[in-house]
N, C-alpha and C. Protein backbone atom coordinates (compact mmCIF):
# COMPACT_ATOMS: atom_id res chain seq x y z
N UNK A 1 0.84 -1.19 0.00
CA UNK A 1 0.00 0.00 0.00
C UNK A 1 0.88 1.24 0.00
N UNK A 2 0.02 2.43 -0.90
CA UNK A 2 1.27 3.33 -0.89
C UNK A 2 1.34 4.09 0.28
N UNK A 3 2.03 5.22 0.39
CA UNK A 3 2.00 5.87 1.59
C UNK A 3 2.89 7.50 1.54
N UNK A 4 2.40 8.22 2.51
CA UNK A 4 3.00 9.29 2.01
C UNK A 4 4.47 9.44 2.86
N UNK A 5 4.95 10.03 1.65
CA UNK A 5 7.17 9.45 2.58
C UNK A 5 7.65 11.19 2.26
N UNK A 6 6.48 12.35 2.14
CA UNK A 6 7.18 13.54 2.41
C UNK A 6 7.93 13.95 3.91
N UNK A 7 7.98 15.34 3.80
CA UNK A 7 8.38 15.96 5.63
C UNK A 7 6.89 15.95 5.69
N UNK A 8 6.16 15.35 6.94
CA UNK A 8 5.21 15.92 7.46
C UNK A 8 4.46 17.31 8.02
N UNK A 9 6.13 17.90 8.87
CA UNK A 9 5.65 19.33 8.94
C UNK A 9 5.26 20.24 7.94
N UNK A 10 5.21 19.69 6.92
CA UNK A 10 4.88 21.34 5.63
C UNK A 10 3.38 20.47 6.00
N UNK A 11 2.71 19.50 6.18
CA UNK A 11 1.07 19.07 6.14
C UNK A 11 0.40 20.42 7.24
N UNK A 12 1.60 19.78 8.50
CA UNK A 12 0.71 20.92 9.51
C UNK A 12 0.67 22.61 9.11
N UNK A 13 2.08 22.91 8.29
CA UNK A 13 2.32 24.09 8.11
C UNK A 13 1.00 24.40 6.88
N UNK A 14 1.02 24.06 6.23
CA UNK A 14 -0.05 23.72 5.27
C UNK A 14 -1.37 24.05 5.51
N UNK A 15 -1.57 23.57 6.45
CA UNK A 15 -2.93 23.70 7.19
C UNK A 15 -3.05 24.66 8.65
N UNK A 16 -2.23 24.64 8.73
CA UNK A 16 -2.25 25.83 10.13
C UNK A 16 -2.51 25.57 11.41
N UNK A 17 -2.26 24.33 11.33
CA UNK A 17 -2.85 23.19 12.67
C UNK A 17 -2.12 22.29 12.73
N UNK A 18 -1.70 21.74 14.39
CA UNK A 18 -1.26 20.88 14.63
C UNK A 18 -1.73 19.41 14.59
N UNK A 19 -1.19 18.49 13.76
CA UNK A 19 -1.95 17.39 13.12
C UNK A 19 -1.45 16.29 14.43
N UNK A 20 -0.23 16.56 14.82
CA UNK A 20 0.77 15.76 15.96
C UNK A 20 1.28 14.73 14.95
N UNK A 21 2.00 14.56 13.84
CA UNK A 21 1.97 13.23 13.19
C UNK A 21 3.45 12.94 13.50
N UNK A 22 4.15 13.68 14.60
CA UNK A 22 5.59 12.91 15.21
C UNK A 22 5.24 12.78 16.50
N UNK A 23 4.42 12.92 16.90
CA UNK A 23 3.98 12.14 18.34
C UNK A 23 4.42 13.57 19.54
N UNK A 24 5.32 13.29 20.39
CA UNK A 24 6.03 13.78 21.24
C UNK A 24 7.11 15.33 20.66
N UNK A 25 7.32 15.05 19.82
CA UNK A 25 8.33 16.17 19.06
C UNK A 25 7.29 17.30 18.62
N UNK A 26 5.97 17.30 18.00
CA UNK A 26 4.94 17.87 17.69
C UNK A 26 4.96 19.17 19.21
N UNK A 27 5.16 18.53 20.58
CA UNK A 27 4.79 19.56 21.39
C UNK A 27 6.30 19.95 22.14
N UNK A 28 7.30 19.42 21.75
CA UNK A 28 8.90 20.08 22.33
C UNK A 28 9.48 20.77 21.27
N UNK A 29 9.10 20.54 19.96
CA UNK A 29 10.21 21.03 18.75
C UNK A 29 9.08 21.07 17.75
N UNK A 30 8.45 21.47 17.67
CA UNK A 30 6.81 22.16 16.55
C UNK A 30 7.74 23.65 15.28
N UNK A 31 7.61 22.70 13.93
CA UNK A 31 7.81 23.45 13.52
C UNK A 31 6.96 24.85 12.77
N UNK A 32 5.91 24.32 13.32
CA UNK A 32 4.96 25.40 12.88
C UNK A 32 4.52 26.84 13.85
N UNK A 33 5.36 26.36 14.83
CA UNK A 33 5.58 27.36 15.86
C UNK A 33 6.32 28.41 15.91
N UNK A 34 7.48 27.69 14.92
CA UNK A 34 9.05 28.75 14.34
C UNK A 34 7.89 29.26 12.86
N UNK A 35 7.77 28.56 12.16
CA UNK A 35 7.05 29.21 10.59
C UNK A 35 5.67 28.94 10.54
N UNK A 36 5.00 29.62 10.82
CA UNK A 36 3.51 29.18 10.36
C UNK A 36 2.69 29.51 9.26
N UNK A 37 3.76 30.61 8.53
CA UNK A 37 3.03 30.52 7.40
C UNK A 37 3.23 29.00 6.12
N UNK A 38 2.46 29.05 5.20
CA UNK A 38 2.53 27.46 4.06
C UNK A 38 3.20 27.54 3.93
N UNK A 39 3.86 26.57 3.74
CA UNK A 39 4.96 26.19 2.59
C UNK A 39 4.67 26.73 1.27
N UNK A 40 5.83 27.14 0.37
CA UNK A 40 5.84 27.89 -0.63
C UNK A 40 6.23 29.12 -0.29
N UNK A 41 6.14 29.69 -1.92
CA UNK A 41 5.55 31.28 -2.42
C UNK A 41 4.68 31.86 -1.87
N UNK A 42 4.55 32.44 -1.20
CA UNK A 42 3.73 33.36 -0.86
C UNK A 42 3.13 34.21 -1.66
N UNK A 43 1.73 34.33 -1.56
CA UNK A 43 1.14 35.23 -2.95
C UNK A 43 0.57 36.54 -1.89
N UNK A 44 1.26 38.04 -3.00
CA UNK A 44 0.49 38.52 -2.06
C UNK A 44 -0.78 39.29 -2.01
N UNK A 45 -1.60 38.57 -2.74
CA UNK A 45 -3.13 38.34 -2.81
C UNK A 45 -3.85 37.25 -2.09
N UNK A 46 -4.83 37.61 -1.09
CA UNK A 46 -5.19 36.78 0.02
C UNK A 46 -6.38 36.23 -0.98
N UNK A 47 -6.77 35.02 -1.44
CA UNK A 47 -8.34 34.73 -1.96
C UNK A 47 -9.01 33.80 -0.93
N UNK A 48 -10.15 33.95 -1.35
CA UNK A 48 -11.28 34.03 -0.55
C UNK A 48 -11.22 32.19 -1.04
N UNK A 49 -11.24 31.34 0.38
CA UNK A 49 -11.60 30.02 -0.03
C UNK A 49 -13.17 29.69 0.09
N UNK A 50 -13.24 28.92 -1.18
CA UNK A 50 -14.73 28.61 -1.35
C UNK A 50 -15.63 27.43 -0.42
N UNK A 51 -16.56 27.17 -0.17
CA UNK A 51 -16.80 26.14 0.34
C UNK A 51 -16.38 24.62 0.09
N UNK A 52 -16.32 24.77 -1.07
CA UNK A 52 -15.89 23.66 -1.68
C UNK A 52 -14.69 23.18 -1.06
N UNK A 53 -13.82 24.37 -1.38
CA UNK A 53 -12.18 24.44 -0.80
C UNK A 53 -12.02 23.80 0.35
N UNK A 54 -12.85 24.38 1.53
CA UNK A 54 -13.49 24.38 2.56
C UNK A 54 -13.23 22.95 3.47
N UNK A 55 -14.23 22.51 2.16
CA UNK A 55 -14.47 21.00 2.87
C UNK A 55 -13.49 19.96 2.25
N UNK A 56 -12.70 20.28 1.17
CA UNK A 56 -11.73 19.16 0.76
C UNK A 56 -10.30 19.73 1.76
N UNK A 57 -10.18 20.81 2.47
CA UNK A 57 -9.04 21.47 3.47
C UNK A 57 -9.64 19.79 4.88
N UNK A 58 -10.94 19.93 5.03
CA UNK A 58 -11.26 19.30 5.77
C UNK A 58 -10.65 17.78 5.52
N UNK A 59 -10.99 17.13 4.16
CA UNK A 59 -11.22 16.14 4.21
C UNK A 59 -9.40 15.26 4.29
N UNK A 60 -8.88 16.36 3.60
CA UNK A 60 -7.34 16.34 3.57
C UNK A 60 -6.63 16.29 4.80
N UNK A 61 -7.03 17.08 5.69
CA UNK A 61 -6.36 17.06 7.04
C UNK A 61 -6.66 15.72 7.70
N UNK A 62 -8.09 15.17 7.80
CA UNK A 62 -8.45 13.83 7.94
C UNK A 62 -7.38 12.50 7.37
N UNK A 63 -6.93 12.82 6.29
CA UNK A 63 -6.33 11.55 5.69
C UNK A 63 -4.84 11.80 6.37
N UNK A 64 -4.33 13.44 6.07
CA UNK A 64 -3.04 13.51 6.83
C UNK A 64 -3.12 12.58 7.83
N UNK A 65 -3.78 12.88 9.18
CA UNK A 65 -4.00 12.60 10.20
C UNK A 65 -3.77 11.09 10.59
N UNK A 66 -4.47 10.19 10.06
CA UNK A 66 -4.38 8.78 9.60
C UNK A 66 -3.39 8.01 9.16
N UNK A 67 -2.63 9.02 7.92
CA UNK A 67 -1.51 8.52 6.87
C UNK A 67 -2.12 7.51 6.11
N UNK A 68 -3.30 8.32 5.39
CA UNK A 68 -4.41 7.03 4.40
C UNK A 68 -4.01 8.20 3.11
N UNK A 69 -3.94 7.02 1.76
CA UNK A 69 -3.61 7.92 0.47
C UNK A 69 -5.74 8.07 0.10
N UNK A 70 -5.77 7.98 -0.86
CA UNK A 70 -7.25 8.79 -1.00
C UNK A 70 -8.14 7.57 -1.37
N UNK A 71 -7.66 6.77 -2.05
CA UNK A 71 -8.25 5.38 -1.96
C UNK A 71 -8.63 4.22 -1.20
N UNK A 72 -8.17 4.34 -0.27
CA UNK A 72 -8.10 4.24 0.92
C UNK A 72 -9.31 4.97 1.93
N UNK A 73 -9.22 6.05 1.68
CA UNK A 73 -9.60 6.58 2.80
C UNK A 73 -10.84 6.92 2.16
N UNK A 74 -11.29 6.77 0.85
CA UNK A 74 -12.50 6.92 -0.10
C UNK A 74 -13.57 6.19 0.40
N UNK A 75 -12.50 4.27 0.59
CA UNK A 75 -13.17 3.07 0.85
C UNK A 75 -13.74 3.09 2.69
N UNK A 76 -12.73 3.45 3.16
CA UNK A 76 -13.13 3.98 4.81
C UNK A 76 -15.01 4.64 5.01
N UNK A 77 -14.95 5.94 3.71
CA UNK A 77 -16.30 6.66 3.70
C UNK A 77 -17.40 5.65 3.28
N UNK A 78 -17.07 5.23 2.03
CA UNK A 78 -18.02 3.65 1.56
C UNK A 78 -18.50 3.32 2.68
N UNK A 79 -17.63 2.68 3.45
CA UNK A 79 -18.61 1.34 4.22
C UNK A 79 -19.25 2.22 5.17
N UNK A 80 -18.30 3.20 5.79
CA UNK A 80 -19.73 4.48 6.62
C UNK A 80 -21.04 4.35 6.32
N UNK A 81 -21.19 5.14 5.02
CA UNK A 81 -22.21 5.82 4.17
C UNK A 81 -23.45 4.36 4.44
N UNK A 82 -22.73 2.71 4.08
CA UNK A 82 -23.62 2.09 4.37
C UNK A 82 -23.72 1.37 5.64
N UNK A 83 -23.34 1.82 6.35
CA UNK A 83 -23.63 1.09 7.61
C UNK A 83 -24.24 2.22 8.53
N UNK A 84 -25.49 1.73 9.78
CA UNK A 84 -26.44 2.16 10.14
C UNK A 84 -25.93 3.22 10.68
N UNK A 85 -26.73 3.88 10.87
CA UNK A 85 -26.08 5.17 12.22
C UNK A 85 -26.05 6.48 11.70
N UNK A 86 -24.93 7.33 12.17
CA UNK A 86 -24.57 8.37 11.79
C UNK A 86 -23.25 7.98 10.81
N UNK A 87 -23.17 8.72 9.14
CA UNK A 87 -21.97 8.11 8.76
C UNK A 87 -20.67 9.22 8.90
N UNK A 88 -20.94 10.03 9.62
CA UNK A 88 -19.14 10.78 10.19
C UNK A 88 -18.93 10.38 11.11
N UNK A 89 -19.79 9.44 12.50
CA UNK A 89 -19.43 9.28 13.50
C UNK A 89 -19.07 7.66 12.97
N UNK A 90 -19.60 6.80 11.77
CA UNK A 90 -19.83 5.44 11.74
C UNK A 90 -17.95 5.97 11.01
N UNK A 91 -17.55 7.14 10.25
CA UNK A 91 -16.13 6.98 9.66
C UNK A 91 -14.87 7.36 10.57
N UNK A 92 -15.06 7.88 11.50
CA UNK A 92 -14.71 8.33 12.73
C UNK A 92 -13.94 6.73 13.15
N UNK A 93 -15.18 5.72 13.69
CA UNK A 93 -15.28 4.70 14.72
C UNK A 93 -14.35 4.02 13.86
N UNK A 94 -14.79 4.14 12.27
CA UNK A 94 -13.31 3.02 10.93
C UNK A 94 -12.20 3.48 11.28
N UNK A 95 -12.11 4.57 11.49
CA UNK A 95 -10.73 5.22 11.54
C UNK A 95 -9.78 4.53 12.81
N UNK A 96 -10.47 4.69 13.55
CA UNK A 96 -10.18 4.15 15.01
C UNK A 96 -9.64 3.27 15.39
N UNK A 97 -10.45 2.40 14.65
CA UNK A 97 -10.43 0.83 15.41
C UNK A 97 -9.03 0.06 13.62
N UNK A 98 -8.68 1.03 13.79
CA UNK A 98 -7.30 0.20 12.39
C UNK A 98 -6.43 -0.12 13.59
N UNK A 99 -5.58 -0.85 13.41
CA UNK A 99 -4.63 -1.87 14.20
C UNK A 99 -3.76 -0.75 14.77
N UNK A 100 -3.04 -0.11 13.36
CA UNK A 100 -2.13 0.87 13.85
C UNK A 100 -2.32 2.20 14.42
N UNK A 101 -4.06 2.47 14.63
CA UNK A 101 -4.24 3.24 15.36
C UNK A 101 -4.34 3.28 16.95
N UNK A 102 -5.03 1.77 17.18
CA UNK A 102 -5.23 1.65 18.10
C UNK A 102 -3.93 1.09 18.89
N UNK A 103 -2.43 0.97 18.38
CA UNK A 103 -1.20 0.77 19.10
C UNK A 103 -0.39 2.41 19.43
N UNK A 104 -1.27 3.42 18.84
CA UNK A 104 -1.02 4.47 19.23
C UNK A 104 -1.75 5.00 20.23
N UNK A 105 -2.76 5.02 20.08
CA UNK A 105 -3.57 5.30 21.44
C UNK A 105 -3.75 4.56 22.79
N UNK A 106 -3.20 3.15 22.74
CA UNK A 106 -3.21 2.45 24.16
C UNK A 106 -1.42 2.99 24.47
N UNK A 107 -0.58 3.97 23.51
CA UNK A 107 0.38 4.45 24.15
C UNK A 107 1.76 3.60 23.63
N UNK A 108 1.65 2.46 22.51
CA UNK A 108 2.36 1.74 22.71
C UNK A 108 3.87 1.89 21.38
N UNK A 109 2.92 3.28 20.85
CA UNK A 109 3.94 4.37 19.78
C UNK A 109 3.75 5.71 19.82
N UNK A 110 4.48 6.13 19.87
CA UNK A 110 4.58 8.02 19.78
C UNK A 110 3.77 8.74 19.11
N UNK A 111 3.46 8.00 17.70
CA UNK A 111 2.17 9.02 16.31
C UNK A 111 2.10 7.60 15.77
N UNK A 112 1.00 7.79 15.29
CA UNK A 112 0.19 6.71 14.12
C UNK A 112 1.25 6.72 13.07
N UNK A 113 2.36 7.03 12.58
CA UNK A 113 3.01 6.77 11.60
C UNK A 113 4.44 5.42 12.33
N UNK A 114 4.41 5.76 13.92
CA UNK A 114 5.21 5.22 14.41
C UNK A 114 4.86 3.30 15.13
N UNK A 115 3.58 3.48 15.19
CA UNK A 115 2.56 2.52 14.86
C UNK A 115 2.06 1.61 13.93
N UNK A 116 2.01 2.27 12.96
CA UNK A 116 2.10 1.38 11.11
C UNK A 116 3.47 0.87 11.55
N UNK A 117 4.50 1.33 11.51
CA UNK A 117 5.72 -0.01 11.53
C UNK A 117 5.90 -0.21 12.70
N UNK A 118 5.78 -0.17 13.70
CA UNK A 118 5.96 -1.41 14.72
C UNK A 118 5.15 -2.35 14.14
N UNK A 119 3.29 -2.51 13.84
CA UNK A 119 2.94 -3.38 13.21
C UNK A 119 3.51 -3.91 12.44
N UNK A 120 3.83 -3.00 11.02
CA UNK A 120 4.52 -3.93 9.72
C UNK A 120 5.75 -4.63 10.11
N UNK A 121 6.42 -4.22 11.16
CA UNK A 121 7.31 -4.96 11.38
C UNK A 121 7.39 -6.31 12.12
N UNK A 122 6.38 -6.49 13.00
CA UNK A 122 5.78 -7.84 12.95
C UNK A 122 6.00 -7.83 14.91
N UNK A 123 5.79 -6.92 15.16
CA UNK A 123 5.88 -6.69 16.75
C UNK A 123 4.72 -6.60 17.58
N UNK A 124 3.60 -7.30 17.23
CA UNK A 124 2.18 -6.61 17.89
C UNK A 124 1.65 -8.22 17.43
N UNK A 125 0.61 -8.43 18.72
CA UNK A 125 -0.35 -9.43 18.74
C UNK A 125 -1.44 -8.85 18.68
N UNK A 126 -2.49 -9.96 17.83
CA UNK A 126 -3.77 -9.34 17.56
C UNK A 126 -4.43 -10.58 17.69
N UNK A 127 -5.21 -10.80 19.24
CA UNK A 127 -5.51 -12.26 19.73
C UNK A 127 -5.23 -13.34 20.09
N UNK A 128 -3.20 -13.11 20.42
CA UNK A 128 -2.69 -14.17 20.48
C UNK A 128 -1.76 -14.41 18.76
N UNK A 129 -2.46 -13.48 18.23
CA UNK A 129 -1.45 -14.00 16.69
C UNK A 129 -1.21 -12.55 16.36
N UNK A 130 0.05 -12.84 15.88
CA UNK A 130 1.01 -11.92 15.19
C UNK A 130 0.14 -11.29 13.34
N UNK A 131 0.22 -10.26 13.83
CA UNK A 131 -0.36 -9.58 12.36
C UNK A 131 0.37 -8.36 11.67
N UNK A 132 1.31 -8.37 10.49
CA UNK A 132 1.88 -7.38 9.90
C UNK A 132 1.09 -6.40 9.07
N UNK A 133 -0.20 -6.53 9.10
CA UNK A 133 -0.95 -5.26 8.59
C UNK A 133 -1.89 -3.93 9.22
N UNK A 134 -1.31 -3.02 9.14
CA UNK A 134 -1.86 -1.59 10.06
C UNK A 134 -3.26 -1.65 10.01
N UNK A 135 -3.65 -2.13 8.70
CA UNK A 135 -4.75 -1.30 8.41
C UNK A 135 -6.00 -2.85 9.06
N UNK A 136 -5.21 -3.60 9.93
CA UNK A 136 -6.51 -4.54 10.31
C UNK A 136 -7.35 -4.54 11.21
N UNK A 137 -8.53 -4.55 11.09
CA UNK A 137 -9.62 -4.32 11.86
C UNK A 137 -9.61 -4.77 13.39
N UNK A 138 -9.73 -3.85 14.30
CA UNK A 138 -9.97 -4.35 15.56
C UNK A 138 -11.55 -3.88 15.96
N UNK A 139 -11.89 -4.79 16.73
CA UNK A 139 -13.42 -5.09 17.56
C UNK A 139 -13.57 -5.12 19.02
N UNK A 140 -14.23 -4.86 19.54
CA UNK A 140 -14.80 -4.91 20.53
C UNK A 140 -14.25 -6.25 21.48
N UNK A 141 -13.32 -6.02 22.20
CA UNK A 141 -13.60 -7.36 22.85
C UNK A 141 -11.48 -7.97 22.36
N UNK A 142 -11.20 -6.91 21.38
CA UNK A 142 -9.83 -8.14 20.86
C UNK A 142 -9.18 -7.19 21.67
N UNK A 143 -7.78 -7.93 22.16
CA UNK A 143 -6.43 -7.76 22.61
C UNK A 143 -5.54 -8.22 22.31
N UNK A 144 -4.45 -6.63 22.04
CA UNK A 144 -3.54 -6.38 21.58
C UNK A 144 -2.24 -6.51 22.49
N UNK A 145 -1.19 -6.83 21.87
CA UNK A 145 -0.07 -7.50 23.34
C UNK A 145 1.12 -7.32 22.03
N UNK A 146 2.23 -7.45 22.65
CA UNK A 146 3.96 -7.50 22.26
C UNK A 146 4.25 -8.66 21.72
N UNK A 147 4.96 -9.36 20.77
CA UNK A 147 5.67 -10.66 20.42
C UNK A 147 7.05 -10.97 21.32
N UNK A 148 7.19 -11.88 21.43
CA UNK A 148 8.72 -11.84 21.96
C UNK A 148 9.36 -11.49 21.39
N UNK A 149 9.55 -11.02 20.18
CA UNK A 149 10.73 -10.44 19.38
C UNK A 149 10.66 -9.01 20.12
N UNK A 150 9.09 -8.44 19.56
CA UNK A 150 8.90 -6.89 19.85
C UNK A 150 9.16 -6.68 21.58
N UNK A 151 9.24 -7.73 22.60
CA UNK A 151 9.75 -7.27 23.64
C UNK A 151 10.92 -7.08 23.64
N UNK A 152 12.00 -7.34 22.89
CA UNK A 152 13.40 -7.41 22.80
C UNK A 152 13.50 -6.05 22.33
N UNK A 153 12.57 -4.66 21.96
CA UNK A 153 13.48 -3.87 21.20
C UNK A 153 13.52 -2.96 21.48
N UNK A 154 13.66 -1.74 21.65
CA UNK A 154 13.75 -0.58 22.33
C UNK A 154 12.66 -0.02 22.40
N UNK A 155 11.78 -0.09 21.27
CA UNK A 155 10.15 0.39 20.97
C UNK A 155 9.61 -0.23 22.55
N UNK A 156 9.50 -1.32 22.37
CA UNK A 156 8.84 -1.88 23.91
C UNK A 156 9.43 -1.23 24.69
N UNK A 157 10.96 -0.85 25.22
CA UNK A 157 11.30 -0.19 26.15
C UNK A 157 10.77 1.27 26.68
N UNK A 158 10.62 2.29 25.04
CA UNK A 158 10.24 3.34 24.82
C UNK A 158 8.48 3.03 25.84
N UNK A 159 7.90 2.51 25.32
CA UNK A 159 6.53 2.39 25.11
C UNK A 159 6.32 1.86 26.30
N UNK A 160 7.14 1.12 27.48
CA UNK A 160 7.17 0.68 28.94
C UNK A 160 7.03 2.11 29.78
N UNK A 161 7.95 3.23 29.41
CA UNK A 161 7.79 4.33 29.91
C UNK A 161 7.04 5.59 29.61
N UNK A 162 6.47 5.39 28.26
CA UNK A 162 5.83 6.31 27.85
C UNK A 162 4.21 6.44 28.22
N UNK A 163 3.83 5.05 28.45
CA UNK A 163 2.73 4.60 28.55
C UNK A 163 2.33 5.14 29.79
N UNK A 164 3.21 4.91 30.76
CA UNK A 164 2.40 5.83 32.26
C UNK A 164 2.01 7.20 32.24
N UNK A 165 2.60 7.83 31.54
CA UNK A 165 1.96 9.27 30.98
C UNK A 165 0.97 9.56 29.73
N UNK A 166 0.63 8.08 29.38
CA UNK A 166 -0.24 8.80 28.42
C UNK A 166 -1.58 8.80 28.63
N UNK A 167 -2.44 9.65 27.90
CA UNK A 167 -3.74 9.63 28.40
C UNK A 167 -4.84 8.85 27.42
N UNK A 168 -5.29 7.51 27.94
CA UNK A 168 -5.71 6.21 27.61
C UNK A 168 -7.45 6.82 26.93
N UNK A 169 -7.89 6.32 25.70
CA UNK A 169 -9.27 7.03 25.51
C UNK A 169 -10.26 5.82 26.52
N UNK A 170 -11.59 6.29 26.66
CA UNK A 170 -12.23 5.33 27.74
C UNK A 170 -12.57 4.10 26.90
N UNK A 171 -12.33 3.51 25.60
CA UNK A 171 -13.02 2.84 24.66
C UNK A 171 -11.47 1.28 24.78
N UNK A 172 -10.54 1.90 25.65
CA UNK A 172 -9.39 1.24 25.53
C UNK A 172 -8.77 0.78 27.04
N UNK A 173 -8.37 -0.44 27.52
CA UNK A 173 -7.96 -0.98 28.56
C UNK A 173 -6.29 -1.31 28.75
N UNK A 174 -5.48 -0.59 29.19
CA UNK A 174 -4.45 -1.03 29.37
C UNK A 174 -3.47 -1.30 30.48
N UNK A 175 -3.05 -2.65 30.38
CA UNK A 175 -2.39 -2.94 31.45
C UNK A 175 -1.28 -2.44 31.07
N UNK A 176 -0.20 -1.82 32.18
CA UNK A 176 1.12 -1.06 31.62
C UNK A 176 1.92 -2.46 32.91
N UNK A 177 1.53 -3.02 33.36
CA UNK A 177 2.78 -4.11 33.49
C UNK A 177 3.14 -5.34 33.01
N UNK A 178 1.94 -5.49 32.37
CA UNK A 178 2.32 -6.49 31.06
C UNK A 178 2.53 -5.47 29.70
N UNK A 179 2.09 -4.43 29.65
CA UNK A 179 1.94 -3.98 28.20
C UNK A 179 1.12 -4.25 27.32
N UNK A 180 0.35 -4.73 27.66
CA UNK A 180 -1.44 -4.92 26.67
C UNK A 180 -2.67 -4.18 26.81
N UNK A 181 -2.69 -4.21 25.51
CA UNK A 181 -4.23 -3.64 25.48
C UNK A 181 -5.74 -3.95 25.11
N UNK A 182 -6.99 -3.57 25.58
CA UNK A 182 -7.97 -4.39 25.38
C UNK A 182 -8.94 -3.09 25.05
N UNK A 183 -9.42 -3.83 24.08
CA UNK A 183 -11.13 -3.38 23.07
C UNK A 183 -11.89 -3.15 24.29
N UNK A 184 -12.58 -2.40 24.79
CA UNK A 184 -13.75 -2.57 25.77
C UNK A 184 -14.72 -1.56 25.47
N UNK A 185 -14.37 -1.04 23.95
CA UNK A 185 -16.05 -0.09 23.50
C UNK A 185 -15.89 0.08 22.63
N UNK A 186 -16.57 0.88 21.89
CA UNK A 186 -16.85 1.33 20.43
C UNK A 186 -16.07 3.29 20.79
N UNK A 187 -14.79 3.59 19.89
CA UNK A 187 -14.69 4.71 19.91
C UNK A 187 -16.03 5.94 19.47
N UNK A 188 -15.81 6.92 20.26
CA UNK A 188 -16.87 8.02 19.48
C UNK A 188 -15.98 9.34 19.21
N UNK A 189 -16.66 10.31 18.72
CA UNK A 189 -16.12 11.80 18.20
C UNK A 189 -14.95 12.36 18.78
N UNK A 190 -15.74 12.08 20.61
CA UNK A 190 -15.20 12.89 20.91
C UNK A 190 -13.90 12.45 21.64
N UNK A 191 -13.82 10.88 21.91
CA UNK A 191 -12.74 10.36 22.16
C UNK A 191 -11.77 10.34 21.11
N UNK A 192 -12.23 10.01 19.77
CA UNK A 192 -10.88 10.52 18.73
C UNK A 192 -10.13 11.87 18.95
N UNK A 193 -10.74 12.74 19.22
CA UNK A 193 -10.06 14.01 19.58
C UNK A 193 -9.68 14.61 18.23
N UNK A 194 -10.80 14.68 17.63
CA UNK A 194 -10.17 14.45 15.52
C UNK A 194 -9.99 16.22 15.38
N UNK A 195 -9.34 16.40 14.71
CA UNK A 195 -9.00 17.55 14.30
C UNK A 195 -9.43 18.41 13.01
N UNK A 196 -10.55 17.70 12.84
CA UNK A 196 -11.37 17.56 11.63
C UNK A 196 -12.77 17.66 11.96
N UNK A 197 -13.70 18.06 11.09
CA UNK A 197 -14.96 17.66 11.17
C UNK A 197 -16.19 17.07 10.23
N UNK A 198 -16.32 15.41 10.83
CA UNK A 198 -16.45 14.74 10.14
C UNK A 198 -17.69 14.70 9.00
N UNK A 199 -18.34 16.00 9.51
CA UNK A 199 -19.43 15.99 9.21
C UNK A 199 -19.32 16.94 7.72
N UNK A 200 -18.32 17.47 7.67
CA UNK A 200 -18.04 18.45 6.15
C UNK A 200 -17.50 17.57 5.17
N UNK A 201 -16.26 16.22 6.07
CA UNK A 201 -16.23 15.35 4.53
C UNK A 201 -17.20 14.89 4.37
N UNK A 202 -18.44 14.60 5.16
CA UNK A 202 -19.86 13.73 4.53
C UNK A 202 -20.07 14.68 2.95
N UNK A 203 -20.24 15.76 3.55
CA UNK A 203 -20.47 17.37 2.41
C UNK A 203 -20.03 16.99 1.49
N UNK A 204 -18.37 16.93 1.97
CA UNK A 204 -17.76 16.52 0.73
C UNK A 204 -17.86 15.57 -0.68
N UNK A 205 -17.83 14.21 -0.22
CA UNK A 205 -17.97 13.05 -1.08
C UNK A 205 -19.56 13.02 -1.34
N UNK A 206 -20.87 13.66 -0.31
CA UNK A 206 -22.30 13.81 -1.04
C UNK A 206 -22.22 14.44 -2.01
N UNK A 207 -21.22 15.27 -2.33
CA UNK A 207 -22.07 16.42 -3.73
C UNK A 207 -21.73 15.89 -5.15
């Protein structure tokens, strides 16, 4: 799957918002703090963004956020759109529950980009079995744990100490003296803490 392999900081600079996509460095060494204007040329004619603009600024910061290319994150809206409920809160909950998100939020990587490879690298249990793909579905009820390899490596070491300071969403159970984590709800809005609003990419991909 492809993936985006730019500098991240021109995304946040880009957008004018902190996306956090280096985890910890995002709030000691923020480069959008030293430059906040975009990347580029500077024009110096201010135009007026359209709605349109608007909501694809939206839908873009969403995928930043993730590290999903657009096909991807197209197919994410799909299964929303048909499954019951609300579909920004039903694309929200997809977002969530991906493997490599949820090894970032029980604390056990710095940013969701740092998360995709501990997974791909084959360091994370998903039920007792080893799974090298980020993008695999977790449920209600599964737990996530270390391989013996991935206890051998500094990531586990990192992630032994990082974990007591981090702040756990309520949808997630973690033991920090074994280092595992457990499904125990369905994420919502406001536990993603999304930086986006999900309800303008609906806008978006309806028109």
């Amino acid at each position: 799957m492809a993936r985006y392999t730019g500098a991240v900081c021109r995304i946040c600079r880009r957008y004018g918002e902190k996306l956090f996509l280096k985890g910890d460095k995002c709030v000691t060494r923020c480069v959008l703090e030293r430059r906040p204007q975009p990347p580029g040329v500077r024009s110096p004619r201010r135009r007026k963004v359209s709605d349109r603009g608007l909501q694809l600024r939206e839908k873009q910061k969403a995928r930043s956020a993730y590290g999903l290319m657009e096909k991807q994150f197209r197919r994410y809206y799909d299964e929303a759109v048909h499954q019951a409920g609300v579909t920004g809160e039903n694309l929200v909950r997809r977002l969530e529950m991906r493997l490599d998100n949820v090894v970032y939020r029980a604390g056990f990587a710095e940013s969701r980009a740092a998360g995709r490879q501990t997974v791909r690298h084959g360091h994370i249990l998903l039920n007792g079995r080893k799974t090298n793909i980020p993008s695999a579905r977790v449920r209600v009820g599964d737990v996530i744990a270390w391989t013996p390899l991935g206890q051998k490596t500094g990531l586990f070491a990192y992630a032994k100490e990082a974990v007591k300071n981090k702040q756990i969403p309520q949808w997630l159970e973690v033991d920090q003296a074994r280092l595992t984590g457990r499904v125990v709800g369905a994420p919502t809005i406001a536990d993603a803490d999304a930086r986006f609003d999900p309800a303008v990419i609906v806008e978006f991909y309806s028109r």
